[in-house]
Protein backbone atom coordinates (compact mmCIF):
# COMPACT_ATOMS: atom_id res chain seq x y z
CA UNK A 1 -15.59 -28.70 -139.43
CA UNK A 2 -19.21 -28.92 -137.81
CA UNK A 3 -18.98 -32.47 -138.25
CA UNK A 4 -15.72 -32.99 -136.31
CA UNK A 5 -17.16 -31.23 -133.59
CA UNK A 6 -20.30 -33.23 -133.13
CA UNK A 7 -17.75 -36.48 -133.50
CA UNK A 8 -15.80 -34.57 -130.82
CA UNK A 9 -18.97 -33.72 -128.64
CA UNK A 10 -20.40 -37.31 -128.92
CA UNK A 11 -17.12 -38.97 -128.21
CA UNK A 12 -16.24 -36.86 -125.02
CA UNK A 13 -19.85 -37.65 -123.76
CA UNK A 14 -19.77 -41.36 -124.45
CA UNK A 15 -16.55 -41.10 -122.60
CA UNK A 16 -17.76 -39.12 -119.75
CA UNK A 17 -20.87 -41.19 -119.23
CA UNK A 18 -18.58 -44.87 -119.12
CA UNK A 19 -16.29 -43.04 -117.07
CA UNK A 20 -19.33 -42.38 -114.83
CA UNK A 21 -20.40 -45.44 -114.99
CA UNK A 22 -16.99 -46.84 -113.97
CA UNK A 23 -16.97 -44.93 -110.67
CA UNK A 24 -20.12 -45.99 -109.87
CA UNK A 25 -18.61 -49.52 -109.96
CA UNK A 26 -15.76 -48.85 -107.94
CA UNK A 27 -18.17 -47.25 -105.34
CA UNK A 28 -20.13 -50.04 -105.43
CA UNK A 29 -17.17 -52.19 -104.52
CA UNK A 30 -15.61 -49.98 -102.03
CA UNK A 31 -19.24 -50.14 -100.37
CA UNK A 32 -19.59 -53.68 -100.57
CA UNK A 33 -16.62 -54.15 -98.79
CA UNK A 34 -17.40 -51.49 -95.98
CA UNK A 35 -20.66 -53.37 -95.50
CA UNK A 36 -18.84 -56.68 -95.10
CA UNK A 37 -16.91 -55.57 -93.04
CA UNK A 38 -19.06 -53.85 -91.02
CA UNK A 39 -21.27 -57.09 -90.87
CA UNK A 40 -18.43 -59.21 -89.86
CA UNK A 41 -17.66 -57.27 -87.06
CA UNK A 42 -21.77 -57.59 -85.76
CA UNK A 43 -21.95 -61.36 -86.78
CA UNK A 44 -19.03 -61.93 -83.93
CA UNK A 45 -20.14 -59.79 -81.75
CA UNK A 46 -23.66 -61.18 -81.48
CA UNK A 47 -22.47 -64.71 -81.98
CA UNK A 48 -19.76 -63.92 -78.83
CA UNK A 49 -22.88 -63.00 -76.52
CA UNK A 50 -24.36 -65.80 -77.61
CA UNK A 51 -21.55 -67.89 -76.43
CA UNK A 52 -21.61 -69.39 -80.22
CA UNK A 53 -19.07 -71.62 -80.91
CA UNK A 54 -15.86 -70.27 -82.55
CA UNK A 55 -16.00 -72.74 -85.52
CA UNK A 56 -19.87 -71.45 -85.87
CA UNK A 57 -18.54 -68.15 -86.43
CA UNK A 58 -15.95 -68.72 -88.42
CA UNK A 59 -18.70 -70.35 -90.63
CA UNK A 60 -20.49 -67.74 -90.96
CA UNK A 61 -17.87 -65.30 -91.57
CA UNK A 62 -16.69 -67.89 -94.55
CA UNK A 63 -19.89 -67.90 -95.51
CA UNK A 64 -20.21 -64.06 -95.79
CA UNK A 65 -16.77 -63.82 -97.63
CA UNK A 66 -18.02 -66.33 -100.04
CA UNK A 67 -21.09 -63.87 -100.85
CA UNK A 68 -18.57 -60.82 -100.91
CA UNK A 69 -16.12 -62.08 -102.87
CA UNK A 70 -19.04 -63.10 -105.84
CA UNK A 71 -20.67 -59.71 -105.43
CA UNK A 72 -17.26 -58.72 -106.09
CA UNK A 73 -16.71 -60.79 -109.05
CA UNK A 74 -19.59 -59.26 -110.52
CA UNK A 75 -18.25 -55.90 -110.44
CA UNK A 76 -15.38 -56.25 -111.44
CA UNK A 77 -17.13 -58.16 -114.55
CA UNK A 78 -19.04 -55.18 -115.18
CA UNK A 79 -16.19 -52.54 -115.09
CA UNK A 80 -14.31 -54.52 -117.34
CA UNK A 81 -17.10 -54.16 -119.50
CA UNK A 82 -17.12 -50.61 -119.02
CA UNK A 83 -13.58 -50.30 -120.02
CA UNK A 84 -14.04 -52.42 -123.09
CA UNK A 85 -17.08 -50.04 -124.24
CA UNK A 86 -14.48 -47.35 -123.18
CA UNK A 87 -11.77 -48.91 -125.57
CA UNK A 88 -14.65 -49.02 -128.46
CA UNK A 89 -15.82 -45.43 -128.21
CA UNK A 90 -12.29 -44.39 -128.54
CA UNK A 91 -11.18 -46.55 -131.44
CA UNK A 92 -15.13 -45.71 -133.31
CA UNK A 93 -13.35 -41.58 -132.78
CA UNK A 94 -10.13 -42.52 -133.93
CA UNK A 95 -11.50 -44.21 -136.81
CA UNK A 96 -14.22 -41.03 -138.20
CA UNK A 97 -11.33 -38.68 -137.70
CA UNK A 98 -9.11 -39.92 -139.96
């Protein structure tokens, strides 16, 4: 029985810790896009004072889409991977408790 219990204990704290990890990720993204935003917003505004031409800041803000969107991609690369490990941990409990 002392056994199951340490398989149990392990398990739920491999879990916790990728689901931990996972959040992270998602913050991550959710702040990513806040700062993009946020940036995007600045960008025009400067570039307006600057009497910048529209298709100058509609460069940039392609340009800064373009970065979010791989930052993005990496994240969501990396929570996929989180999910996998997830996936593993619970088929490596399933597996020692039968």
């Amino acid at each position: 029985m002392k056994a199951e219990e340490e398989l149990l204990r392990d398990y739920q704290r491999n879990r916790a810790e990728l689901e931990e990890q996972e959040d992270t990720v998602k913050r991550y993204m959710r702040k990513g896009q806040d700062y993009t935003q946020e940036i995007f917003f600045q960008v025009r505004q400067i570039l307006g004072k600057r009497s910048t031409s529209m298709e100058s800041i509609m460069e940039t803000q392609r340009e800064l889409q373009r970065n979010e969107d791989h930052y993005i991609e990496e994240l969501v690369q990396e929570r996929k991977e989180l999910i996998l490990q997830q996936e593993e941990v619970e088929q490596f409990y399933r597996k020692k408790r039968q």
